[in-house]
Protein backbone atom coordinates (compact mmCIF):
# COMPACT_ATOMS: atom_id res chain seq x y z
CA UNK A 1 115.79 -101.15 6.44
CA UNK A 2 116.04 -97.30 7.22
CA UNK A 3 114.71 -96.52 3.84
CA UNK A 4 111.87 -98.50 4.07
CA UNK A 5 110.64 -97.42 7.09
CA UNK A 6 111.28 -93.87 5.98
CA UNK A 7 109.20 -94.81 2.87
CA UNK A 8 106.42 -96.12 4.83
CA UNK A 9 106.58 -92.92 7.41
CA UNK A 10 106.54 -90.60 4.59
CA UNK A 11 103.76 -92.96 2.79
CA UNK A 12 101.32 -92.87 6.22
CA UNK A 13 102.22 -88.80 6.41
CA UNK A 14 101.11 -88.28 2.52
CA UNK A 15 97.93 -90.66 3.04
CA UNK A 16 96.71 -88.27 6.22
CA UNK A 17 97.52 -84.92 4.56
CA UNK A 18 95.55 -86.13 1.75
CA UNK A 19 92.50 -87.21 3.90
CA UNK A 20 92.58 -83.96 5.79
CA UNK A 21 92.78 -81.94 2.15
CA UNK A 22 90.20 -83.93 0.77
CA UNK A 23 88.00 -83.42 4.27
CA UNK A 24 88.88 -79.38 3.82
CA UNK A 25 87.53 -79.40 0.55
CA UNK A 26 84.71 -81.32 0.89
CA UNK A 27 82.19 -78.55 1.94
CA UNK A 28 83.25 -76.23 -1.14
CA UNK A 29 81.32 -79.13 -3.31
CA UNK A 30 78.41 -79.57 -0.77
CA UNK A 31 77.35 -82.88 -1.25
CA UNK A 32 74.27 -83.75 0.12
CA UNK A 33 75.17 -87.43 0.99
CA UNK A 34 77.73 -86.51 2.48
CA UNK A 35 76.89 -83.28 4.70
CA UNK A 36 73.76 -85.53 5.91
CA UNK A 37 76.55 -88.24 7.05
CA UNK A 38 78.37 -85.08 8.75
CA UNK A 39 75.12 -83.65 10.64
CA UNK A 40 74.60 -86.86 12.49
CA UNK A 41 77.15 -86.75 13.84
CA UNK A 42 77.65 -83.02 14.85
CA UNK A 43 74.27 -81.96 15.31
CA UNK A 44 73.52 -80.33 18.59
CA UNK A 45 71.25 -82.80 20.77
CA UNK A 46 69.70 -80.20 22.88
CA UNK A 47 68.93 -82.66 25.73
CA UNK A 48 72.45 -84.05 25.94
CA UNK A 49 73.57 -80.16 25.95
CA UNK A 50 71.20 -78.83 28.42
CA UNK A 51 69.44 -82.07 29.59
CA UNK A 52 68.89 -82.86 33.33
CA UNK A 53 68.31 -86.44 35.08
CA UNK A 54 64.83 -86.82 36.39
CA UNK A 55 64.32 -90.11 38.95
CA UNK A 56 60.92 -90.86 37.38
CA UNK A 57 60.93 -89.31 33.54
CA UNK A 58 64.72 -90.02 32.76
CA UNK A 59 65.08 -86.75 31.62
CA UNK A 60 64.01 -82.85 31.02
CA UNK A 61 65.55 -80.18 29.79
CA UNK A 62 67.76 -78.13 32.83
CA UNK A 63 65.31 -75.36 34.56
CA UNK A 64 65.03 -71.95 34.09
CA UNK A 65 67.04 -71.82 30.51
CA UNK A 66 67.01 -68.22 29.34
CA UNK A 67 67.46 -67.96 25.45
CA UNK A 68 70.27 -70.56 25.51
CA UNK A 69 71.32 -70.73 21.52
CA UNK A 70 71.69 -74.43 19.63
CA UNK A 71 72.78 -73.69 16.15
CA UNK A 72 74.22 -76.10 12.95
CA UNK A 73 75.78 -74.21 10.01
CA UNK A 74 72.68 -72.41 9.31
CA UNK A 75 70.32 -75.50 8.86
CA UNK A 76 68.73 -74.51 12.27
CA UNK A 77 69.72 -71.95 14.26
CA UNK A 78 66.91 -71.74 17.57
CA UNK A 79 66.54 -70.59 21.24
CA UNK A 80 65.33 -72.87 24.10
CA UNK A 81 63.51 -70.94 27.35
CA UNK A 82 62.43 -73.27 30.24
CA UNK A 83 60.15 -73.01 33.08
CA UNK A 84 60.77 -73.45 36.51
CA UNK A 85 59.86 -77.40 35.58
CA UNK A 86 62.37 -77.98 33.31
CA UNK A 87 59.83 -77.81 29.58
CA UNK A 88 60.10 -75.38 26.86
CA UNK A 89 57.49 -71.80 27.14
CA UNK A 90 56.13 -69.69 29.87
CA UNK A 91 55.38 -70.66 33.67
CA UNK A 92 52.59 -72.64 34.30
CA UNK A 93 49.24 -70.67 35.31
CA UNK A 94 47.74 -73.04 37.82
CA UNK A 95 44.35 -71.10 38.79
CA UNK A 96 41.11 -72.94 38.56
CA UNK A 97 39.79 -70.53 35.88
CA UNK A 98 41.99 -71.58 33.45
CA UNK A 99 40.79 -73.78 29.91
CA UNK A 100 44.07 -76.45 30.06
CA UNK A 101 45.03 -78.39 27.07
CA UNK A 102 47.84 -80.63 27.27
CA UNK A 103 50.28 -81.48 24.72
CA UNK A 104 52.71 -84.94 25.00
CA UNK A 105 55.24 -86.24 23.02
CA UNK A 106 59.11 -85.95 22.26
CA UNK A 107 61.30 -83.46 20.20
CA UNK A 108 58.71 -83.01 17.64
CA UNK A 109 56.09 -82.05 20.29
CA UNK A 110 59.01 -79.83 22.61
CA UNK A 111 59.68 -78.42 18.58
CA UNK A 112 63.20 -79.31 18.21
CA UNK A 113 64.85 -76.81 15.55
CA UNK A 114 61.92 -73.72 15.89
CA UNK A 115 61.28 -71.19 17.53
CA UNK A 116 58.83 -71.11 20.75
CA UNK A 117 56.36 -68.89 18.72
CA UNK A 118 56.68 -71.23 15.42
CA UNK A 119 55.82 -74.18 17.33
CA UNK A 120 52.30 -76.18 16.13
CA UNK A 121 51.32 -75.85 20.03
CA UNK A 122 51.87 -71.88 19.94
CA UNK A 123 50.30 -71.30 16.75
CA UNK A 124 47.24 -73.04 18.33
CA UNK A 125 47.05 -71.48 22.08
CA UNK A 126 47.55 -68.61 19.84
CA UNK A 127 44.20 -69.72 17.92
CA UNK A 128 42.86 -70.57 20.80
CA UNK A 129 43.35 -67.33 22.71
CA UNK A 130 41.38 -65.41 20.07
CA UNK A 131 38.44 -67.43 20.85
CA UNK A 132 38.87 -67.72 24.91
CA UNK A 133 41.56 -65.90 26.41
CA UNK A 134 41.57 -68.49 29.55
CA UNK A 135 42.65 -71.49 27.18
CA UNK A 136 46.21 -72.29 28.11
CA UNK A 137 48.96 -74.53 26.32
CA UNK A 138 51.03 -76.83 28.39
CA UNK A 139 53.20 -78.53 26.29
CA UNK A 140 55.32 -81.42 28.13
CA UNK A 141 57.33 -82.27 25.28
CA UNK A 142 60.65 -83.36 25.61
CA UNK A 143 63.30 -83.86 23.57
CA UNK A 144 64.09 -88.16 23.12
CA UNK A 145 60.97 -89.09 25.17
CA UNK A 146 59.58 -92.62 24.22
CA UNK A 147 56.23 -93.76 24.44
CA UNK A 148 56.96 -94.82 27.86
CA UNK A 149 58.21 -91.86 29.21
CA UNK A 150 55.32 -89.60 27.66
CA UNK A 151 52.98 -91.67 29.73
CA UNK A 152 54.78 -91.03 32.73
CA UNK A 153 54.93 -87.42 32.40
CA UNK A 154 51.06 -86.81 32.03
CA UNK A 155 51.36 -88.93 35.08
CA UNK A 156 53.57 -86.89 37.14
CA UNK A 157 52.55 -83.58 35.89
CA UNK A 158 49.40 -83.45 33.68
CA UNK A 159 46.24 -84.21 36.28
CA UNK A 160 47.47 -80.96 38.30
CA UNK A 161 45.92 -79.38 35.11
CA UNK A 162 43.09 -80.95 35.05
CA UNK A 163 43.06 -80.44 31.50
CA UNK A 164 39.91 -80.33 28.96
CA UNK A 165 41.98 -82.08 26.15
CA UNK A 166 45.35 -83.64 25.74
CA UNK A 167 46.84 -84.22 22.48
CA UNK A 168 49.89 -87.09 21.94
CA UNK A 169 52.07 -86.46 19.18
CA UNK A 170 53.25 -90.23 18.39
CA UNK A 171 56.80 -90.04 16.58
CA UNK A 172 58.07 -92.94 14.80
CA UNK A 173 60.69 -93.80 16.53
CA UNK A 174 58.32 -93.76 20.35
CA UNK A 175 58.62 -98.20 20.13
CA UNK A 176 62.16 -98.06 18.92
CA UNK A 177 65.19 -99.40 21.31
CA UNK A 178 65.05 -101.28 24.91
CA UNK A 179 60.95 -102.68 25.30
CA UNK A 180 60.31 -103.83 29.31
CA UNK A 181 59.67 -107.82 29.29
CA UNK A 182 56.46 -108.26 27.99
CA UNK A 183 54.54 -111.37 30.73
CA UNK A 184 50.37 -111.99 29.85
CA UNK A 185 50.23 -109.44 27.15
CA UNK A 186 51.39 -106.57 29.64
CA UNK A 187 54.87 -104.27 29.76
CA UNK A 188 56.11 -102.81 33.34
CA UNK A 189 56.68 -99.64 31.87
CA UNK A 190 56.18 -98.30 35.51
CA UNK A 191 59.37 -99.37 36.70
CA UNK A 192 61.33 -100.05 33.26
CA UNK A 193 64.21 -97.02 33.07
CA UNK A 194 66.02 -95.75 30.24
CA UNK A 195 68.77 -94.32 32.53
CA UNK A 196 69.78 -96.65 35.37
CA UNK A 197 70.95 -93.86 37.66
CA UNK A 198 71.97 -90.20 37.08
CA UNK A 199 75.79 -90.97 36.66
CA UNK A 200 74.42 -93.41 33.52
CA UNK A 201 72.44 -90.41 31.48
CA UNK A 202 75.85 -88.00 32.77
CA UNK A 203 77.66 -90.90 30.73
CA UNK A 204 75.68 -90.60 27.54
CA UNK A 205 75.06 -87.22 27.58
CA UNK A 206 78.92 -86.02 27.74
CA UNK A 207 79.25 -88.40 24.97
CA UNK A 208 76.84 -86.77 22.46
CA UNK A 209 77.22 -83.28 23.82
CA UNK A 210 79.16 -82.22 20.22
CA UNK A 211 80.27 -78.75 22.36
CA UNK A 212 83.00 -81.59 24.42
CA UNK A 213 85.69 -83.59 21.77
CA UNK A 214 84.82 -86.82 21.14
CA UNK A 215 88.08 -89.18 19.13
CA UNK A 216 84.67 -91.55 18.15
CA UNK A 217 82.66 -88.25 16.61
CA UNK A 218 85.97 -86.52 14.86
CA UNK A 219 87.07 -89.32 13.60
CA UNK A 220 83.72 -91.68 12.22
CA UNK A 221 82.20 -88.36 11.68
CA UNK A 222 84.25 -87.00 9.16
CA UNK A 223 83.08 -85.34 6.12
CA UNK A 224 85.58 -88.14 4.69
CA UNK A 225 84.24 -91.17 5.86
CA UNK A 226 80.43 -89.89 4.49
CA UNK A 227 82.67 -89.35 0.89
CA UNK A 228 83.96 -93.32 1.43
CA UNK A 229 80.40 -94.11 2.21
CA UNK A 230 77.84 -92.77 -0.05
CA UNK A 231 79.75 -91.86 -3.20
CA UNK A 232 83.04 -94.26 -3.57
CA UNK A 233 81.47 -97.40 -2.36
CA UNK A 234 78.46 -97.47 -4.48
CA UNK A 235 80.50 -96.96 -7.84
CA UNK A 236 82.97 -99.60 -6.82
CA UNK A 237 80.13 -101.99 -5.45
CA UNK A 238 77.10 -103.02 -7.68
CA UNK A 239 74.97 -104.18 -5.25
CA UNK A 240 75.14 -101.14 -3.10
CA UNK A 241 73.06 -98.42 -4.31
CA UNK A 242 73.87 -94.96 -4.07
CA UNK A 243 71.83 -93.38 -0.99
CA UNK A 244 70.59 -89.79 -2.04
CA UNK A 245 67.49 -88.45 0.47
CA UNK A 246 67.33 -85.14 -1.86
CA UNK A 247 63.42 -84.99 -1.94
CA UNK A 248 61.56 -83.11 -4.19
CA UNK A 249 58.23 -83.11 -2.17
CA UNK A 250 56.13 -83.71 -5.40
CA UNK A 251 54.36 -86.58 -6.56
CA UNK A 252 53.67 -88.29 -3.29
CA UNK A 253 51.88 -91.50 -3.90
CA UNK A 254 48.27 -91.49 -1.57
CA UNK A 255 47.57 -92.94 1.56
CA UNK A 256 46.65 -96.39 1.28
CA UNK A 257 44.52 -97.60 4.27
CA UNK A 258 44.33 -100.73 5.50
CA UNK A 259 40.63 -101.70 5.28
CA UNK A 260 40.91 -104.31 8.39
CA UNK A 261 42.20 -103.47 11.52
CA UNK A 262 45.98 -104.26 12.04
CA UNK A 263 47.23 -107.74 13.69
CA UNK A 264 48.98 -106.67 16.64
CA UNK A 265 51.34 -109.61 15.02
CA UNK A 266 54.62 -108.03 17.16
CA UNK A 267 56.25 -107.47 20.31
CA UNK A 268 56.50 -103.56 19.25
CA UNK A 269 52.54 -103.22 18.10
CA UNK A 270 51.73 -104.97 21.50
CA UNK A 271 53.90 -102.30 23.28
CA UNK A 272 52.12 -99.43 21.75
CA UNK A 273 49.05 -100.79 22.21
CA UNK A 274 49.30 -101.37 25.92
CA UNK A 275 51.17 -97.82 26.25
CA UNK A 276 47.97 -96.07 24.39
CA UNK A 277 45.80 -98.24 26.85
CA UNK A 278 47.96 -97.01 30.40
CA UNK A 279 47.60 -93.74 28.62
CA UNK A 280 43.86 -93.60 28.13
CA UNK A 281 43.58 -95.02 31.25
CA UNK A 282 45.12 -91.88 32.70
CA UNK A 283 43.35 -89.31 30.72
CA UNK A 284 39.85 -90.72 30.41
CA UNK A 285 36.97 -89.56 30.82
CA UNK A 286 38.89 -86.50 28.86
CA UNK A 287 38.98 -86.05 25.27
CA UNK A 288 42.51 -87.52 23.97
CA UNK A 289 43.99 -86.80 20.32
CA UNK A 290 46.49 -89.02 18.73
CA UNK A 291 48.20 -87.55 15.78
CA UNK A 292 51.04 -89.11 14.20
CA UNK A 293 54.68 -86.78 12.93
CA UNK A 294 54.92 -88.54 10.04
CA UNK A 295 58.71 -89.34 8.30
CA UNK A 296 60.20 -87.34 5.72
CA UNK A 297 61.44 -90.56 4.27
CA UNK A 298 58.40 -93.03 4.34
CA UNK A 299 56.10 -90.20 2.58
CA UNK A 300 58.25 -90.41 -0.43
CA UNK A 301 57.66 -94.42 -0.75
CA UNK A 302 54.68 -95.86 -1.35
CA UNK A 303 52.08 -95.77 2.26
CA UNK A 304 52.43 -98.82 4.17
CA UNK A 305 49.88 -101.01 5.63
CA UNK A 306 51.94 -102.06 8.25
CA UNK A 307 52.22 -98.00 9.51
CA UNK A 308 52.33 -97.70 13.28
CA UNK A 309 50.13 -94.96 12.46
CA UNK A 310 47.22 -97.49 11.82
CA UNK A 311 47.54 -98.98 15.17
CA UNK A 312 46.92 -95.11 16.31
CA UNK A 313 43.33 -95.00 14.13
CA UNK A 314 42.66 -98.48 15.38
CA UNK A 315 42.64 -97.50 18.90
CA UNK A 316 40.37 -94.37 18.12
CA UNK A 317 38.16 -96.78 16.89
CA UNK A 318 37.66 -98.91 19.59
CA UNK A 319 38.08 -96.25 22.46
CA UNK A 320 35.03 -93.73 22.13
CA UNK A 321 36.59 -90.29 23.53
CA UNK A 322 39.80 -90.95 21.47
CA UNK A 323 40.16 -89.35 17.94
CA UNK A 324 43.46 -90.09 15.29
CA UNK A 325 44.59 -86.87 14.16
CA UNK A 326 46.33 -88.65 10.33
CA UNK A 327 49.10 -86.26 9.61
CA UNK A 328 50.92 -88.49 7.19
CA UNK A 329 48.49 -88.69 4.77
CA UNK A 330 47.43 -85.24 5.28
CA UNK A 331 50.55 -84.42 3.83
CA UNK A 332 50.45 -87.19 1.07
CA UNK A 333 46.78 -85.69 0.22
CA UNK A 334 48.27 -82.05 0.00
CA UNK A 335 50.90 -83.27 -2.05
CA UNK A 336 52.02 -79.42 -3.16
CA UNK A 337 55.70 -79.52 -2.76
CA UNK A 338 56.53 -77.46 -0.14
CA UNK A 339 59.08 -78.58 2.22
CA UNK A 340 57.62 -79.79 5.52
CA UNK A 341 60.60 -81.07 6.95
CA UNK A 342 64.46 -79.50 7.45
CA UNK A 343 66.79 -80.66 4.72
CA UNK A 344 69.19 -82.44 6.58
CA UNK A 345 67.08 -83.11 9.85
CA UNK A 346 64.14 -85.20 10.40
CA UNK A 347 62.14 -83.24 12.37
CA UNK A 348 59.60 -80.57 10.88
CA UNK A 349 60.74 -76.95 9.76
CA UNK A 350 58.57 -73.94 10.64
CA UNK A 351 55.86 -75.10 7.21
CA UNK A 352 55.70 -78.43 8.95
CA UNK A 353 54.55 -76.70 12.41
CA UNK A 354 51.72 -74.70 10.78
CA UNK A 355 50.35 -77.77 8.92
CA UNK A 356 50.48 -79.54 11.97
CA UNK A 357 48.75 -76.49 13.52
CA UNK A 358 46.00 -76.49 10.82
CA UNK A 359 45.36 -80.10 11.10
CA UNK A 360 45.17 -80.01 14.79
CA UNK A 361 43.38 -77.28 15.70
CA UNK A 362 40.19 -78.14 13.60
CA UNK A 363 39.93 -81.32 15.81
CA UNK A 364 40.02 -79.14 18.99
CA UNK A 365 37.68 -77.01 17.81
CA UNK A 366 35.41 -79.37 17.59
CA UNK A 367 35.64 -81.31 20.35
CA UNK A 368 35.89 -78.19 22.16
CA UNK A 369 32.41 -76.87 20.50
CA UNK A 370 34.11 -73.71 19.09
């Protein structure tokens, strides 16, 4: 009996050795599947890291941040300032002679993974200042804002500007998770939370803050566990395919279009609809842009008719004052290979900010008569 519990002790000991030599090793080989499986669950979430509750928005980034360094093994490696409001760049100039234009949106619009000055909304107050040095950028992006939430900050903050233009970059993940109860074709997205209380967004953001230990993040984040995943499972298992998002950035099929305006068929296209509606509502009689992030993923398929994106041109179309800014298949159209988005994040590198920037700013300068 002693034997075979020895046997089995020394059989457990040798199995763990060999998973924590194998998970040592792995990086040497750099596997793409399998450092992507690592990243997502190690990357720094700057809003969990240096996040604050807010009663009304859920959440902005802590106040007065100074340079305050989020960094992943060289795939980004970026600084995060704050104002005395709690969103990314300089103090907000509040004198009646300044030219406001507002920017909304969530970590692609805040420019999760850049620099300040490589952001799309730098590069165009940048643009912007060459032609009139009273334009002024606010940008009240934050970092895992949903559609919801980006209403209710031009709410709270963005008619103190009283802004010329305001620009909402629409992510694709704005209508994912929790939707409010939808009663007569309306959401109460004025009183639907995504954090109950503060001591609820304390909760989830100690839990995906990757600088505190997690048992849950060391152990289902493992280097090994991606291996299991991605490379042993599909050549033991037929019907699983092996999942490789190396993209080449060439040969992107074109946009395709719908001709006829999408069926707003779902719960989701309802809730973006009414959201762009409380929106306009808000920012009318001003010019509003809507310009979708795009996915790194979706423009390597074939475009779908079913895009959110075409719910965004839809509502341009039947809201004079509103223009759809169509990044996606800017990018399909441009087709040139370069790299628009980080390897192993989502979000757009410094490339994808400038092409954003390019896009953008020849909207604003013409609604803007420059």
């Amino acid at each position: 009996m002693l034997k075979i519990l020895f046997n089995f002790v020394l059989f457990i000991f040798s199995f763990v050795i060999s998973l924590l030599l194998i998970e040592f090793l792995l990086p040497i080989f750099n596997l793409f599947q399998v450092e992507y499986h690592y990243f997502q669950y190690h990357v720094p979430i700057v809003q969990y890291i240096y996040g604050k509750y807010h009663k009304i928005l859920g959440n902005i980034l802590t106040p007065n941040l100074t340079d305050v360094r989020l960094n992943y093994n060289g795939e980004f490696c970026y600084t995060v300032s704050t104002n005395s409001e709690g969103f990314r760049g300089d103090e907000w100039d509040l004198s009646s002679s300044r030219k406001n234009i507002v920017f909304l949106g969530d970590s692609f619009a805040m420019g999760w993974g850049v620099q300040w000055g490589d952001t799309f909304s730098t590069v165009i107050g940048n643009r912007l200042d060459l032609e009139d040095p009273e334009y002024q950028i606010i940008n009240l992006g934050q970092s895992g804002f949903s559609i919801d939430q980006v209403v209710k900050s031009y709410e709270v903050y963005g008619e103190k500007f009283s802004p010329e233009l305001v620009v909402y970059l629409f992510c694709f993940n704005d209508v994912d998770g929790d939707i409010p109860e939808e009663s007569n074709g309306k959401f109460d997205i004025i009183h639907f939370q995504h954090w109950t209380d503060e001591s609820d967004f304390a909760r989830v953001a100690q839990e995906n803050n990757v600088n505190r230990f997690s048992l849950k993040r060391t152990l289902f984040g493992a280097r090994v566990v991606g291996f299991y995943r991605y490379v042993v499972v599909p050549i033991f298992s037929p019907q699983s395919k092996r999942w490789s998002p190396v993209l080449s950035y060439r040969e992107l099929l074109p946009p395709q279009p719908p001709a006829q305006s999408l069926q707003l068929d779902t719960v989701k296209k309802r809730y973006l609809w009414y959201c762009l509606e409380q929106l306009w509502a808000v920012v009318s009689p001003r010019s509003l842009i809507l310009m979708d992030t795009s996915h790194k993923l979706a423009i390597h398929q074939a475009d779908s008719i079913d895009s959110n994106r075409w719910i965004l041109r839809d509502f341009a179309r039947h809201h004079p004052g509103v223009n759809f800014c169509d990044f996606e298949s800017h990018l399909r159209n441009i087709n040139d290979g370069v790299a628009r988005f980080f390897p192993l994040d989502d979000h757009w590198n410094v490339e994808g900010h400038i092409s954003a920037a390019d896009l953008l700013f020849k909207d604003i300068k013409t609604i803007l008569n420059l």
